[in-house]
C-alpha atoms as a PDB file:
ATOM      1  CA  UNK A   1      -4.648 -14.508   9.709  1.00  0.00           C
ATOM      2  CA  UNK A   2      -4.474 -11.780   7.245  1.00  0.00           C
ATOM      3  CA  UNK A   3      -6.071 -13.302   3.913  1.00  0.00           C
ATOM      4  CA  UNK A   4      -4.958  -9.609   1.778  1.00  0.00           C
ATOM      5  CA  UNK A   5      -1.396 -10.855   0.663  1.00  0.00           C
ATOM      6  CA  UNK A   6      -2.266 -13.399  -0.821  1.00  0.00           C
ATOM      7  CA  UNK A   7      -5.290 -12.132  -2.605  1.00  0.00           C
ATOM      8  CA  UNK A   8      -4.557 -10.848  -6.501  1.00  0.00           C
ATOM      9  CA  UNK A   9      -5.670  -7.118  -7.663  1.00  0.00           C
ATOM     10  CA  UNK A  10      -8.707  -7.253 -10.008  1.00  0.00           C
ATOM     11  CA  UNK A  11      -8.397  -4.912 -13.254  1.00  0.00           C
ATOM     12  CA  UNK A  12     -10.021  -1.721 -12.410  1.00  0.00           C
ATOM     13  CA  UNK A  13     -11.920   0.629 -14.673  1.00  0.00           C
ATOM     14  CA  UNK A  14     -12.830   3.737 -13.991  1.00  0.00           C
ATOM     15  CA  UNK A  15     -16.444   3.228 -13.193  1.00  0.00           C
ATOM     16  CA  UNK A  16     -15.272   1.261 -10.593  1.00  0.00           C
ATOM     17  CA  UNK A  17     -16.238   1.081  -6.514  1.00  0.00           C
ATOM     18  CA  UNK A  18     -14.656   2.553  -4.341  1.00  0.00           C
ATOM     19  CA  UNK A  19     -14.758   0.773  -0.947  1.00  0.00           C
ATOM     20  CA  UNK A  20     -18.178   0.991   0.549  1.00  0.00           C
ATOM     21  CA  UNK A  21     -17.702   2.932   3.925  1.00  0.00           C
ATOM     22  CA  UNK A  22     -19.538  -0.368   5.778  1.00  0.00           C
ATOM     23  CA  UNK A  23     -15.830  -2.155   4.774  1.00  0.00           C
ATOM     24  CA  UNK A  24     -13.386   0.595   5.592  1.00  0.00           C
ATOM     25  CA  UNK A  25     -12.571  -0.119   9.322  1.00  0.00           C
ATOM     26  CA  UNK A  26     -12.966  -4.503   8.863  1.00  0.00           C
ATOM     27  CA  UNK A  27     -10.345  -3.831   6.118  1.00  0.00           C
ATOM     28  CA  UNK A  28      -8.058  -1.480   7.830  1.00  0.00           C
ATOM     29  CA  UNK A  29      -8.181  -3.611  10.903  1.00  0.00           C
ATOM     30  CA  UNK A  30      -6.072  -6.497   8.863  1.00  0.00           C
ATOM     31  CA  UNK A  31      -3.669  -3.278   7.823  1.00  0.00           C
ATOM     32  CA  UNK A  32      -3.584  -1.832  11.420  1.00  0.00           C
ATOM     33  CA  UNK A  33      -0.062  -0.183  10.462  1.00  0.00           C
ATOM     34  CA  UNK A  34      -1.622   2.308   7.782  1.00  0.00           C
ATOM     35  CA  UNK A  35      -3.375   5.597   8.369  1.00  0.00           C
ATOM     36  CA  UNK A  36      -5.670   6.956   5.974  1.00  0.00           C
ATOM     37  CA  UNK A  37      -4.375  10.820   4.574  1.00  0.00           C
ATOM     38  CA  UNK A  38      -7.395  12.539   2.365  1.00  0.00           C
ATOM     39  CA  UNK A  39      -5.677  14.722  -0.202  1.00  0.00           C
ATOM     40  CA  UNK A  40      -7.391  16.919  -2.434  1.00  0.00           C
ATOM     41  CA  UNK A  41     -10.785  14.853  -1.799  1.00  0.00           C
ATOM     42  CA  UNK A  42      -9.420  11.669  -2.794  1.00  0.00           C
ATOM     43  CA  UNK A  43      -8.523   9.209   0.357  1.00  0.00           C
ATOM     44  CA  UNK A  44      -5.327   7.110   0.155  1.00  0.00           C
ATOM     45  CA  UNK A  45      -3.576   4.877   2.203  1.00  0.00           C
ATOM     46  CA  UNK A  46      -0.364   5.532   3.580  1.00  0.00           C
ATOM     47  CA  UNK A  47       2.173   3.998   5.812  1.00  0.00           C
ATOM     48  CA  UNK A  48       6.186   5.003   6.393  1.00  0.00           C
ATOM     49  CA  UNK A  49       8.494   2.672   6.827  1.00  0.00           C
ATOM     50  CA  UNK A  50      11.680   3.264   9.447  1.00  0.00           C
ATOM     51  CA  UNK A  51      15.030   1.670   8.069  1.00  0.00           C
ATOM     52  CA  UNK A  52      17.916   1.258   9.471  1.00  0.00           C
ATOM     53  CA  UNK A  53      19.869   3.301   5.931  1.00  0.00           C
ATOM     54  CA  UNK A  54      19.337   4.790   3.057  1.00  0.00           C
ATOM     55  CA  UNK A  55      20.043   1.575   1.090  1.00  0.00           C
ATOM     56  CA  UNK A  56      17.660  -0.755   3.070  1.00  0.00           C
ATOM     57  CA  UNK A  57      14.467   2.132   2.401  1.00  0.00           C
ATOM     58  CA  UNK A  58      15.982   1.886  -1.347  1.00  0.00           C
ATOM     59  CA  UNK A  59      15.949  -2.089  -1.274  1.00  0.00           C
ATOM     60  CA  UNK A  60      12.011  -2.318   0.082  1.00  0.00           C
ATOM     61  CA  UNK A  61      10.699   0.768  -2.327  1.00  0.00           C
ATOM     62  CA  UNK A  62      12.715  -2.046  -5.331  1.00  0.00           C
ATOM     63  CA  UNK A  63      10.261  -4.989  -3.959  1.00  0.00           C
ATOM     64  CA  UNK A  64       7.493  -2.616  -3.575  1.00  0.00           C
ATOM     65  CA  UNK A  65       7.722  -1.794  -6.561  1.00  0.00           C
ATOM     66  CA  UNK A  66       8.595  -5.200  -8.705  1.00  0.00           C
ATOM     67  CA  UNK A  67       4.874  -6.088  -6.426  1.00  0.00           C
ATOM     68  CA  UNK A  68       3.476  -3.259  -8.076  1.00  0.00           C
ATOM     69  CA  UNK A  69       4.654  -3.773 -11.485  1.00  0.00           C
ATOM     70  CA  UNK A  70       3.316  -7.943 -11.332  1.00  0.00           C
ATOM     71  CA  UNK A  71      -0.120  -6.609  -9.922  1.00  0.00           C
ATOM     72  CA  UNK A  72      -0.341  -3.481 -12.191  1.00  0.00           C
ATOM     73  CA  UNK A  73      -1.254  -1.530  -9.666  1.00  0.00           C
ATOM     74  CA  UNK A  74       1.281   1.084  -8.735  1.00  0.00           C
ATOM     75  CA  UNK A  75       1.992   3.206  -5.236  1.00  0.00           C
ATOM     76  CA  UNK A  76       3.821   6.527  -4.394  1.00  0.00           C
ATOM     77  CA  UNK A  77       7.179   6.191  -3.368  1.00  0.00           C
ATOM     78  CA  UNK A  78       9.302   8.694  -1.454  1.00  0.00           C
ATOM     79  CA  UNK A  79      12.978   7.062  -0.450  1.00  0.00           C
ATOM     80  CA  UNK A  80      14.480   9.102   2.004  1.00  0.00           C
ATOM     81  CA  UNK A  81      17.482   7.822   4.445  1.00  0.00           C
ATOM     82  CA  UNK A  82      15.918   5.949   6.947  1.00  0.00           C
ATOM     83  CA  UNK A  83      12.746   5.606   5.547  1.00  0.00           C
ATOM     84  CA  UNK A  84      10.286   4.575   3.041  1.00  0.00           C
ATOM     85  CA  UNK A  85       7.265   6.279   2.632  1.00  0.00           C
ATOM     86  CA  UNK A  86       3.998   3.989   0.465  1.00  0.00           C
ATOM     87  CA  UNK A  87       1.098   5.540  -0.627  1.00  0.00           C
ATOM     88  CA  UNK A  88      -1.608   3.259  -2.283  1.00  0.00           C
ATOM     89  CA  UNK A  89      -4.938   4.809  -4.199  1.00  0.00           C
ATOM     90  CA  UNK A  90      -6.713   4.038  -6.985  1.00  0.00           C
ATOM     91  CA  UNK A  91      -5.990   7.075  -9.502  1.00  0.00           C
ATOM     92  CA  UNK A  92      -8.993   6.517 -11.695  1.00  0.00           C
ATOM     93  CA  UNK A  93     -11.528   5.801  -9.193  1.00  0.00           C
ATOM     94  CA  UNK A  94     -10.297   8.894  -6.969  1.00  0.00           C
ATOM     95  CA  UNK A  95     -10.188   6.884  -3.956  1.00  0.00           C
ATOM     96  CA  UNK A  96      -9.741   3.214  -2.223  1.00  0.00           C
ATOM     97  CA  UNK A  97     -10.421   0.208  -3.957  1.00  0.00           C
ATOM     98  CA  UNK A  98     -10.154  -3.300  -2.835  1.00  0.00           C
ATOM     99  CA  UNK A  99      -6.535  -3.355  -4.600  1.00  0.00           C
ATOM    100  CA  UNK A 100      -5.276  -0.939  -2.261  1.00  0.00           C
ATOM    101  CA  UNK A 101      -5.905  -2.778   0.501  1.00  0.00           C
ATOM    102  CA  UNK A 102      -4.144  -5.566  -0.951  1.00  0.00           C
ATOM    103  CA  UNK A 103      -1.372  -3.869  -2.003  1.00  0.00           C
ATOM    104  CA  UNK A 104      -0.598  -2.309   1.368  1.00  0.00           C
ATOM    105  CA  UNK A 105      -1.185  -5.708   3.297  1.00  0.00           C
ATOM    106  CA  UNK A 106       1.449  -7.282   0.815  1.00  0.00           C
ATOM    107  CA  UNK A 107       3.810  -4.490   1.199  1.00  0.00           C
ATOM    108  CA  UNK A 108       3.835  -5.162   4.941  1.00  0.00           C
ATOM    109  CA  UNK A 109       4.579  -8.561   3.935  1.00  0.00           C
ATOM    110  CA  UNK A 110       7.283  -7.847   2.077  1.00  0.00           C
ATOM    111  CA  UNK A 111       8.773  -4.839   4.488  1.00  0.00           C
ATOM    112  CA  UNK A 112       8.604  -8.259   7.415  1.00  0.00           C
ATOM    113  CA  UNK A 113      11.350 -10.061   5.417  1.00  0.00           C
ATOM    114  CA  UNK A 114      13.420  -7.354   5.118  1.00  0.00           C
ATOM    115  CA  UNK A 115      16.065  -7.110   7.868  1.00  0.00           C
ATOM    116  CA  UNK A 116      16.436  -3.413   9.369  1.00  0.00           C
ATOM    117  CA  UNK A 117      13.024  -2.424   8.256  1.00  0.00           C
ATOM    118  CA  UNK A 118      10.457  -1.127  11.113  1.00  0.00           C
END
């Protein structure tokens, strides 16, 4: 059972960890869905949605992001029709933190109760 969404984000600071390599793949094993993209040095986690419309992508990057807002930790969106592009880092760590992790694992959680989202 996938323990992530239900866990809570902790406040991060900037002298923060990022995720020890040794906890990368056991963590991304409970997100199987998401890839990891490095951009500009700084790793992130991203995963696109398929949706059956314009309005259903719109409708999960709305939950996303009221998740976001309630954990204070926020992703990048990009709404397109048919799909619904997340991207979770941690902007002042550079990199992956624990939140991330969370954050993506709840997002599939909330993309699995929405009807016409792959």
């Amino acid at each position: 059972m996938n323990t992530l969404d239900q866990a809570h984000c902790d406040a991060c600071r900037a002298d923060a960890p990022q995720v020890p390599e040794a906890e990368l793949a056991g963590l991304l094993r409970q997100i199987p869905d998401w890839r990891i993209e490095v951009r500009d040095g700084v790793m992130q986690l991203e995963r696109t949605f398929r949706c059956a419309d314009f309005a259903r992508a719109l409708a999960l990057a709305n939950a996303v992001g009221a998740a976001a807002e309630a954990e204070g930790h926020h992703p990048a969106l990009l709404v397109e029709w048919g799909a619904l592009t997340v991207t979770w880092w941690t902007h002042k760590i550079r990199g992956l933190h624990r939140n991330d992790f969370i954050m993506a694992a709840r997002t599939d959680a909330l993309a699995a109760t929405c009807e016409g989202i792959q």
